[in-house]
PDB file of N, CA and C in Angstrom:
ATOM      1  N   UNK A   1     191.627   6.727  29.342  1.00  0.00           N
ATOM      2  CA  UNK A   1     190.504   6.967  28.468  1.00  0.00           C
ATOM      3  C   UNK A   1     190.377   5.758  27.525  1.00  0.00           C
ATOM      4  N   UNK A   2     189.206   5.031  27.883  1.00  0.00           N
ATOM      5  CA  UNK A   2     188.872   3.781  26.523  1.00  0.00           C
ATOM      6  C   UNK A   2     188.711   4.456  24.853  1.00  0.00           C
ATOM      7  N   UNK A   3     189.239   3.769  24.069  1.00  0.00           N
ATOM      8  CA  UNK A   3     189.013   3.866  22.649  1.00  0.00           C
ATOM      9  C   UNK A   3     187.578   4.188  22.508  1.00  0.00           C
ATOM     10  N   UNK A   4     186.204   4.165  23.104  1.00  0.00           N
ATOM     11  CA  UNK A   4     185.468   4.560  23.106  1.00  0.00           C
ATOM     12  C   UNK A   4     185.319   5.676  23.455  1.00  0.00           C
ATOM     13  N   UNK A   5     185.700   6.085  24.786  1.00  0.00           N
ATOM     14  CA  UNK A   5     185.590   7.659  24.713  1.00  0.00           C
ATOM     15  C   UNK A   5     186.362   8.677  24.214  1.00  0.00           C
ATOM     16  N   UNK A   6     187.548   7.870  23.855  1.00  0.00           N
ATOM     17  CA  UNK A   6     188.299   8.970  23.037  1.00  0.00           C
ATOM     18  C   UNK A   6     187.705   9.544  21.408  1.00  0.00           C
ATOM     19  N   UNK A   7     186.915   8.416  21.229  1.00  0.00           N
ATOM     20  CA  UNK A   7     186.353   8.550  19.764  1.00  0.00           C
ATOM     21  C   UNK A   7     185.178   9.471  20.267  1.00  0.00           C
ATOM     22  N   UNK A   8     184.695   9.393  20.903  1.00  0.00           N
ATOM     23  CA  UNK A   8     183.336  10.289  21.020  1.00  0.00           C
ATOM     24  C   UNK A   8     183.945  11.423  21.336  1.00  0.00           C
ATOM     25  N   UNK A   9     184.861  11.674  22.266  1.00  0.00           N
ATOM     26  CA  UNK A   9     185.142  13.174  22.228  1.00  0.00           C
ATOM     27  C   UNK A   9     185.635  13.949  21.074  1.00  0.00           C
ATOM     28  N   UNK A  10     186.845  12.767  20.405  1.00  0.00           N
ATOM     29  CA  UNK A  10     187.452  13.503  18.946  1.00  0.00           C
ATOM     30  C   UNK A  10     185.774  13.898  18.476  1.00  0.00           C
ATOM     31  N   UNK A  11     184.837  12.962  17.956  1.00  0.00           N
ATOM     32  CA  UNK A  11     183.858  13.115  17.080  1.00  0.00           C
ATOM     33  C   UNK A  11     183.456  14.574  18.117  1.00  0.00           C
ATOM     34  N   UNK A  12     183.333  14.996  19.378  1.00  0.00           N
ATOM     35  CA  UNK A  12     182.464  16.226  19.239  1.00  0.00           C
ATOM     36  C   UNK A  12     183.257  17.075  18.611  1.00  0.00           C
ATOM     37  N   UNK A  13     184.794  17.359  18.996  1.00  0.00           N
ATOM     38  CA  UNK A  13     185.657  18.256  18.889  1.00  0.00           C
ATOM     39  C   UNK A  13     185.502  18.905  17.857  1.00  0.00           C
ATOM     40  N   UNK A  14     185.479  17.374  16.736  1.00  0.00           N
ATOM     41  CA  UNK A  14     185.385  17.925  14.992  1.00  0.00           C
ATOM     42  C   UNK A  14     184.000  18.319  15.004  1.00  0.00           C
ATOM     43  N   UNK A  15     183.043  18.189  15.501  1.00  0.00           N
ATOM     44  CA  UNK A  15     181.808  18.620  14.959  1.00  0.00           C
ATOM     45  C   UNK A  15     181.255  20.347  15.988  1.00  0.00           C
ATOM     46  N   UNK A  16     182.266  20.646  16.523  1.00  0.00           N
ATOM     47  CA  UNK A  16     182.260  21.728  16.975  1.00  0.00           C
ATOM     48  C   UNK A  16     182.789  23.086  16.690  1.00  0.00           C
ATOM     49  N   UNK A  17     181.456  23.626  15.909  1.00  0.00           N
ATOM     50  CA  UNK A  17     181.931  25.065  15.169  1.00  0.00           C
ATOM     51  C   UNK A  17     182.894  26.315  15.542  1.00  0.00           C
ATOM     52  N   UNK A  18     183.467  26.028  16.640  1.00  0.00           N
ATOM     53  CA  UNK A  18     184.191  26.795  17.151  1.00  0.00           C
ATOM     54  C   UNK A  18     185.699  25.928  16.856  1.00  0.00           C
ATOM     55  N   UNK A  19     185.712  25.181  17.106  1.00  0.00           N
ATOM     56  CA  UNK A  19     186.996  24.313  16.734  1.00  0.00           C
ATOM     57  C   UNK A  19     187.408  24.402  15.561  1.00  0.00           C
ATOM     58  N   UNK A  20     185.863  24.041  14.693  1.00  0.00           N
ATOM     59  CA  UNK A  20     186.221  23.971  13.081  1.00  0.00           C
ATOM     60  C   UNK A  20     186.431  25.535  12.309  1.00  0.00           C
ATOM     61  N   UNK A  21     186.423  26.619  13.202  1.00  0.00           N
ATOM     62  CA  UNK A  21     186.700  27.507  12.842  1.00  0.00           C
ATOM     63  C   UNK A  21     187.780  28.373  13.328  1.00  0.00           C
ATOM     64  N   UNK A  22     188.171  27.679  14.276  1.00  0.00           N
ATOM     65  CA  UNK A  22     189.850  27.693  14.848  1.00  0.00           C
ATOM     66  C   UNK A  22     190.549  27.601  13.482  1.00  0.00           C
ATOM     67  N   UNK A  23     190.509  25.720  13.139  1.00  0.00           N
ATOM     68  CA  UNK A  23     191.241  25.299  12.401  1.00  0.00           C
ATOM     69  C   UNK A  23     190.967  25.691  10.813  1.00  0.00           C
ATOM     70  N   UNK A  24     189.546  26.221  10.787  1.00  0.00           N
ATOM     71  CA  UNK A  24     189.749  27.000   8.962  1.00  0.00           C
ATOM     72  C   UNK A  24     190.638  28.551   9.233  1.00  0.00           C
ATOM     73  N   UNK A  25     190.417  29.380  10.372  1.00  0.00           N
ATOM     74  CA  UNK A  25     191.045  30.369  10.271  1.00  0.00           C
ATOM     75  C   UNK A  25     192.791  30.336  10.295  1.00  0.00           C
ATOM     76  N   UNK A  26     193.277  29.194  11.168  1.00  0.00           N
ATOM     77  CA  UNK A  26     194.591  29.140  11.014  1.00  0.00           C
ATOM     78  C   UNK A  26     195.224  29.059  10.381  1.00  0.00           C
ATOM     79  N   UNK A  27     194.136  27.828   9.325  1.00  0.00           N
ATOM     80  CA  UNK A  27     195.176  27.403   8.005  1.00  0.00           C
ATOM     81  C   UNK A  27     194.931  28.697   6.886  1.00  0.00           C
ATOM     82  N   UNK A  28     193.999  29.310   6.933  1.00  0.00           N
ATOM     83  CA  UNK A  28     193.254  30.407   6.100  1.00  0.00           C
ATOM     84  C   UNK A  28     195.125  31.840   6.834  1.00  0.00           C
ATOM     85  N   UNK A  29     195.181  32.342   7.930  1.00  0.00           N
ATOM     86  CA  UNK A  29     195.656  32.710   8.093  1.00  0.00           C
ATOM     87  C   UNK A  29     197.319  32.455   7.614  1.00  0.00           C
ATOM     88  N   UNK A  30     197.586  31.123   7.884  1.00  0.00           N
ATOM     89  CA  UNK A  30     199.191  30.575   7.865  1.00  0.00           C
ATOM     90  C   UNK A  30     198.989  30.704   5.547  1.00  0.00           C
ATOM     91  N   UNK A  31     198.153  30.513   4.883  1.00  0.00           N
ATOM     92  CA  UNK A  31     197.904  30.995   3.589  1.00  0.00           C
ATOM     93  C   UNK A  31     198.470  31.953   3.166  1.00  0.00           C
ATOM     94  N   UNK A  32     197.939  32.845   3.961  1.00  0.00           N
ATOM     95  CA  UNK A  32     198.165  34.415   3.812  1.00  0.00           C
ATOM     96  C   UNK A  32     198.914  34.929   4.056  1.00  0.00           C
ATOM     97  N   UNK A  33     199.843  34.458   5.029  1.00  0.00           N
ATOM     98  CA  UNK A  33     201.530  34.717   5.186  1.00  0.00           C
ATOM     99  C   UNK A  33     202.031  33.885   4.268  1.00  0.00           C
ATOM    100  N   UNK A  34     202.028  32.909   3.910  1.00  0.00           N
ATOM    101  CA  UNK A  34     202.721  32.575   3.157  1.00  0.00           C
ATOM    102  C   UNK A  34     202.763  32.901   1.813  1.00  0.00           C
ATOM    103  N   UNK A  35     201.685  33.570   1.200  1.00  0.00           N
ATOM    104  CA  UNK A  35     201.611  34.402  -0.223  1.00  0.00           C
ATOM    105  C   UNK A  35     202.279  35.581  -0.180  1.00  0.00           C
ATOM    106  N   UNK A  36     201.959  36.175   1.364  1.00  0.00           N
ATOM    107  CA  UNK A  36     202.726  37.496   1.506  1.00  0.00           C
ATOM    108  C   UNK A  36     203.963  37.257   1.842  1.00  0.00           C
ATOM    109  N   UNK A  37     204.961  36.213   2.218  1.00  0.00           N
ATOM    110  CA  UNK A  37     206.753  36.176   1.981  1.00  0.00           C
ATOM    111  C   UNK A  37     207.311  36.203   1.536  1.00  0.00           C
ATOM    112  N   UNK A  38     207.998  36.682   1.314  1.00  0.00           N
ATOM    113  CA  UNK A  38     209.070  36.605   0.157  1.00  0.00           C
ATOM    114  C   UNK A  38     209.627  35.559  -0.671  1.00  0.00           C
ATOM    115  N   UNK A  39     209.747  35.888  -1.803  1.00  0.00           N
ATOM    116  CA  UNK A  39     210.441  34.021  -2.599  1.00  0.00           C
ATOM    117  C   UNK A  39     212.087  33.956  -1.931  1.00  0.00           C
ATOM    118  N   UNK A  40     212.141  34.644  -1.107  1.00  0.00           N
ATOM    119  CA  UNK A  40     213.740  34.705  -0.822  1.00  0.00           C
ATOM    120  C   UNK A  40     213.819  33.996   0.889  1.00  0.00           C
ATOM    121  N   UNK A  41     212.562  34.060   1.101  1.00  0.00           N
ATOM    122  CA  UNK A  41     212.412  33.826   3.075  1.00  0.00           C
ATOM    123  C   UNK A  41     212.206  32.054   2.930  1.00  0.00           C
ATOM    124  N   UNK A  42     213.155  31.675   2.199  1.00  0.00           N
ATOM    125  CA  UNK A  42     212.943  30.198   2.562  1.00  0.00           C
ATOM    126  C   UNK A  42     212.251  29.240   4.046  1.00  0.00           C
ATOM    127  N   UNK A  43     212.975  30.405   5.276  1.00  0.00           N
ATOM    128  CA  UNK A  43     213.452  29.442   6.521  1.00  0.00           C
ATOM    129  C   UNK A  43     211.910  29.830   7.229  1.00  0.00           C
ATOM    130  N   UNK A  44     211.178  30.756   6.644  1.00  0.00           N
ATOM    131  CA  UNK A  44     209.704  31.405   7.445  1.00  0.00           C
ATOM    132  C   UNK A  44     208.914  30.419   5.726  1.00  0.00           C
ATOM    133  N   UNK A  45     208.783  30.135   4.849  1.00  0.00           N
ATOM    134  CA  UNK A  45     208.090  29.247   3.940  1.00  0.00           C
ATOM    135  C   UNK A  45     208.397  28.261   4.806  1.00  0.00           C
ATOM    136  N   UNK A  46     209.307  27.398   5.154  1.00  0.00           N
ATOM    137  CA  UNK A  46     209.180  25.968   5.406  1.00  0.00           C
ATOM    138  C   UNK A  46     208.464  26.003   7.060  1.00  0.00           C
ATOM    139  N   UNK A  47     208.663  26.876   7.778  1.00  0.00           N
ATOM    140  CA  UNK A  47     208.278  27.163   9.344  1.00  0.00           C
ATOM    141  C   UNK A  47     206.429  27.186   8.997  1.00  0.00           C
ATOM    142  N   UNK A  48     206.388  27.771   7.821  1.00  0.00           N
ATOM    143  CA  UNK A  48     204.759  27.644   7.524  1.00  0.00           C
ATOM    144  C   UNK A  48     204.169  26.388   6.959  1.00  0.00           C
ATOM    145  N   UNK A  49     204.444  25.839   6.332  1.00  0.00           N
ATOM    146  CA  UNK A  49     204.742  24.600   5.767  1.00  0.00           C
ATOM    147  C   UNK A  49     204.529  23.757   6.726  1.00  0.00           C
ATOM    148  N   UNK A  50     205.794  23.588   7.726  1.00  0.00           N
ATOM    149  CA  UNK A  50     205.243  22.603   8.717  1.00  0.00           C
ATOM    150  C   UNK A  50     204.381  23.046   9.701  1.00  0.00           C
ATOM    151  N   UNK A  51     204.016  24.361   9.706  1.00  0.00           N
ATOM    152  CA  UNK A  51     202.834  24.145  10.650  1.00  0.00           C
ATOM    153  C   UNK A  51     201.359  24.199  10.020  1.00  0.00           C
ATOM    154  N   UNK A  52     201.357  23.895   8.531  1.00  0.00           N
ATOM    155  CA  UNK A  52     200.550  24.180   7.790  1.00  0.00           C
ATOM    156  C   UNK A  52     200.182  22.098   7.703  1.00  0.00           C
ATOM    157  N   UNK A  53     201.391  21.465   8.228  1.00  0.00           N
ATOM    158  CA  UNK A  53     200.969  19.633   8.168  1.00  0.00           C
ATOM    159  C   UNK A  53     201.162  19.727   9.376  1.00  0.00           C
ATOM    160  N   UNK A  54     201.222  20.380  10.412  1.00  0.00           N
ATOM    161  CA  UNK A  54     200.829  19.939  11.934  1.00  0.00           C
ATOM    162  C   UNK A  54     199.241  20.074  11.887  1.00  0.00           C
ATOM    163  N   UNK A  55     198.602  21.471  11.895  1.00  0.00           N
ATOM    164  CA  UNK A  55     197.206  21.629  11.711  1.00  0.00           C
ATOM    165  C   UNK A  55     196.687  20.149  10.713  1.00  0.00           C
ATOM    166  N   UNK A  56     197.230  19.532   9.932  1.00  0.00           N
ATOM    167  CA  UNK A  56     196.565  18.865   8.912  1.00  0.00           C
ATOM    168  C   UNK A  56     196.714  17.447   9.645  1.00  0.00           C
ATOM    169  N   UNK A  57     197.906  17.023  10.630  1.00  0.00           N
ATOM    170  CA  UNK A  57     197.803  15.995  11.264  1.00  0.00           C
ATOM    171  C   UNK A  57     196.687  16.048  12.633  1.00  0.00           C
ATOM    172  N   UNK A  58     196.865  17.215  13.038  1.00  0.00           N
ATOM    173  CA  UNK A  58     196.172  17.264  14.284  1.00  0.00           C
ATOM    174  C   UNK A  58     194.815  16.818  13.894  1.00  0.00           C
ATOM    175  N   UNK A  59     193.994  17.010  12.852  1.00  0.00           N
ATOM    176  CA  UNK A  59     192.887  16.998  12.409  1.00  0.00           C
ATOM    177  C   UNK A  59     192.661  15.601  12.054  1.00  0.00           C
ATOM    178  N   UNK A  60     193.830  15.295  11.435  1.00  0.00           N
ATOM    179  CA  UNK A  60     193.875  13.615  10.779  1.00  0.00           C
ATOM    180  C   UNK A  60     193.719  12.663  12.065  1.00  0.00           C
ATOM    181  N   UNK A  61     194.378  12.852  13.295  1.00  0.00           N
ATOM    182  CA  UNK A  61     194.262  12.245  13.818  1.00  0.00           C
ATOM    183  C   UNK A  61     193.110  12.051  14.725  1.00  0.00           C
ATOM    184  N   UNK A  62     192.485  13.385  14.913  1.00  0.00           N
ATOM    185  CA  UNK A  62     191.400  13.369  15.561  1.00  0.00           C
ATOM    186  C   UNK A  62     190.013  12.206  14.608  1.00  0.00           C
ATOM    187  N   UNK A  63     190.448  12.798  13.409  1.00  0.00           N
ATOM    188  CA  UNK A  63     189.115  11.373  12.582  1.00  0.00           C
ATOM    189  C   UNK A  63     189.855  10.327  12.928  1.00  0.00           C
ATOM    190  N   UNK A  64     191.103   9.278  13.031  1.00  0.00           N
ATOM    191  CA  UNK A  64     191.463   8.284  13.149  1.00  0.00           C
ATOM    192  C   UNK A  64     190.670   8.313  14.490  1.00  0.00           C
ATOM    193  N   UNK A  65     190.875   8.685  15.140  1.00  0.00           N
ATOM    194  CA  UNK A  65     190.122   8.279  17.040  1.00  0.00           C
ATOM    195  C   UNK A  65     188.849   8.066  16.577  1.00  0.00           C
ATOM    196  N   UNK A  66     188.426   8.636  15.757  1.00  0.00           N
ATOM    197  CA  UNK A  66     186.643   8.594  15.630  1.00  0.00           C
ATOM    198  C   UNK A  66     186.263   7.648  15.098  1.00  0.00           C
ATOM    199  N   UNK A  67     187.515   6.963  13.834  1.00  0.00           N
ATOM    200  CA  UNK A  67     187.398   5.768  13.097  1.00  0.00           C
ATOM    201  C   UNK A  67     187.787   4.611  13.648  1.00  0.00           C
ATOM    202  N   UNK A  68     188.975   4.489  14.622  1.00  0.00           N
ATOM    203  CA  UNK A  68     189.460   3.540  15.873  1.00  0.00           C
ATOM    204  C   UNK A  68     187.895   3.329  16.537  1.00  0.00           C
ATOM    205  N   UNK A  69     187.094   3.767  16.853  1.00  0.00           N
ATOM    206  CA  UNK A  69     185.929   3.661  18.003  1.00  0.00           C
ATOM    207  C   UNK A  69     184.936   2.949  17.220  1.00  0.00           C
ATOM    208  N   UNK A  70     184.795   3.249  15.436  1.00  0.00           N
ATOM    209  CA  UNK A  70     183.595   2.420  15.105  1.00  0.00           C
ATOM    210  C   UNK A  70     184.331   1.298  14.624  1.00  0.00           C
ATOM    211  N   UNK A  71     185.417   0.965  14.797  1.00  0.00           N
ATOM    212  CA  UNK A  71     186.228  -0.327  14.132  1.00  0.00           C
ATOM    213  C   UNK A  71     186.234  -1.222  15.792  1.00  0.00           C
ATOM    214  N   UNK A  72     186.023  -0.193  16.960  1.00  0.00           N
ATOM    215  CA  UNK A  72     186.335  -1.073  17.847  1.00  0.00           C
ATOM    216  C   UNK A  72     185.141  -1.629  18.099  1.00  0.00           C
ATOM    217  N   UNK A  73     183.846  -0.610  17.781  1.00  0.00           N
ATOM    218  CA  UNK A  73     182.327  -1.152  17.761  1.00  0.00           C
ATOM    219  C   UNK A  73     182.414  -2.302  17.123  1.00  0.00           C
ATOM    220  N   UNK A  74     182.592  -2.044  15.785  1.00  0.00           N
ATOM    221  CA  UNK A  74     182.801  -3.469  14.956  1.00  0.00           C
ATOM    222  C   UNK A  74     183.021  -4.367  15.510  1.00  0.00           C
ATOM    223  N   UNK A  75     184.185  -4.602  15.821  1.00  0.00           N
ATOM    224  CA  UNK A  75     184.783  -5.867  16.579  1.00  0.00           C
ATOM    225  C   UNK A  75     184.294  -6.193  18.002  1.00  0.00           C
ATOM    226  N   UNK A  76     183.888  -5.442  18.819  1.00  0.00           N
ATOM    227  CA  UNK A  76     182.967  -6.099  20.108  1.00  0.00           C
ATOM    228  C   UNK A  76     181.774  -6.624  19.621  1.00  0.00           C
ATOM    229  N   UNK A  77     180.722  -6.714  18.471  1.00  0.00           N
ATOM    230  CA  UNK A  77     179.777  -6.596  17.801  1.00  0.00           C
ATOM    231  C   UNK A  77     179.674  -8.179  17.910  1.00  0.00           C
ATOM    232  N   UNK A  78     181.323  -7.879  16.777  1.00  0.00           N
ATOM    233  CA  UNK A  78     181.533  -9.520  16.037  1.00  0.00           C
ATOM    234  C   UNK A  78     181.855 -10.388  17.204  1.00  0.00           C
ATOM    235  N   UNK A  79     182.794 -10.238  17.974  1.00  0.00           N
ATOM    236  CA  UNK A  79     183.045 -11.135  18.990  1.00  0.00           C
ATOM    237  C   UNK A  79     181.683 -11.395  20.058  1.00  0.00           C
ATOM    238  N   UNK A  80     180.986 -10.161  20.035  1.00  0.00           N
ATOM    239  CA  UNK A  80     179.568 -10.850  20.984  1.00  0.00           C
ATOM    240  C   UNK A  80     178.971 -11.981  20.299  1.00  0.00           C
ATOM    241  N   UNK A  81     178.535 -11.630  18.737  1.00  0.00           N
ATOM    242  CA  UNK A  81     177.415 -12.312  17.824  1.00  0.00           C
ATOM    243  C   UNK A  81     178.521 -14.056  17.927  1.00  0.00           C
ATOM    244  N   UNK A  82     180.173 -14.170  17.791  1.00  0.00           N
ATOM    245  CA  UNK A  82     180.862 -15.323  18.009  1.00  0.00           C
ATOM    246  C   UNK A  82     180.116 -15.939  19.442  1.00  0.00           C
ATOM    247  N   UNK A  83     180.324 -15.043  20.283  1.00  0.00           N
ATOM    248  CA  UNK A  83     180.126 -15.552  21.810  1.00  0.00           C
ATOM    249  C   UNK A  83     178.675 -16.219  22.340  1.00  0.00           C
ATOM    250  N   UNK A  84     177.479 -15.484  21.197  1.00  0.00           N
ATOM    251  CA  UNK A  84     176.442 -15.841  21.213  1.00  0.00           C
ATOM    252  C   UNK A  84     176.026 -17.331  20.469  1.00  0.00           C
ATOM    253  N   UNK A  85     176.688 -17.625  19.112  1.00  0.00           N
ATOM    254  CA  UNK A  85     176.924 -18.689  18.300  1.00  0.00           C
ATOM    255  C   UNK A  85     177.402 -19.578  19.307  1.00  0.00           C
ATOM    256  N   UNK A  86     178.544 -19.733  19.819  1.00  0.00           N
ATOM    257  CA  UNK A  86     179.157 -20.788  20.747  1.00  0.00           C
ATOM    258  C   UNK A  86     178.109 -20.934  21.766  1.00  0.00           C
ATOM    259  N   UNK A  87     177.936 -20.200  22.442  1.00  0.00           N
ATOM    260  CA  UNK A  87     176.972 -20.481  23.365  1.00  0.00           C
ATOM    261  C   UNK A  87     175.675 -21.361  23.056  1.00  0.00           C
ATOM    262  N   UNK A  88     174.892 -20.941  21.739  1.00  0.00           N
ATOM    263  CA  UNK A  88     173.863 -21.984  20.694  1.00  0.00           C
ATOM    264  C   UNK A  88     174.220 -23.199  20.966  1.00  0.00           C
ATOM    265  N   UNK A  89     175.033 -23.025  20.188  1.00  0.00           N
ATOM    266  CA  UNK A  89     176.138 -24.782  19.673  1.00  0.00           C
ATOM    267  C   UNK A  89     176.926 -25.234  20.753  1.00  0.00           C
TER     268      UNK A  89
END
């Protein structure tokens, strides 16, 4: 998969209301256990915890793919408009 299409798919993924409501209900859910545990259940707080920064990476990374694709636009852009200059001159 080119850095291009990986960015266009992250970009639908996130812009797809079913996804984005996967990921508000999970973290909305993993919340709500965690208010309801006990101050004594250390080992189920931290089990929520990290899956409370997995959901938050999974997401992070999906915008990095989306931001990788217009940085890679960028740079084919610049290297054409170079390639076009040399070619002038």
């Amino acid at each position: 998969m080119t850095p291009f299409e990986r960015a266009d798919e992250a970009a639908r993924l996130l812009k797809n209301p079913v996804l984005r409501d996967a990921f508000t209900g999970i973290r909305d859910n993993l919340i709500v256990t965690l208010e309801a545990t006990q101050i004594s259940d250390v080992e189920t707080q931290h089990e929520i915890a990290l899956m409370l920064q997995l959901l938050k990476r999974l997401n992070g990374q999906l915008l990095r793919y989306v931001e990788d694709g217009k940085l890679e636009t960028h740079r084919q852009k610049q290297a054409n408009f170079i390639e076009r200059l040399r070619e002038r001159f």
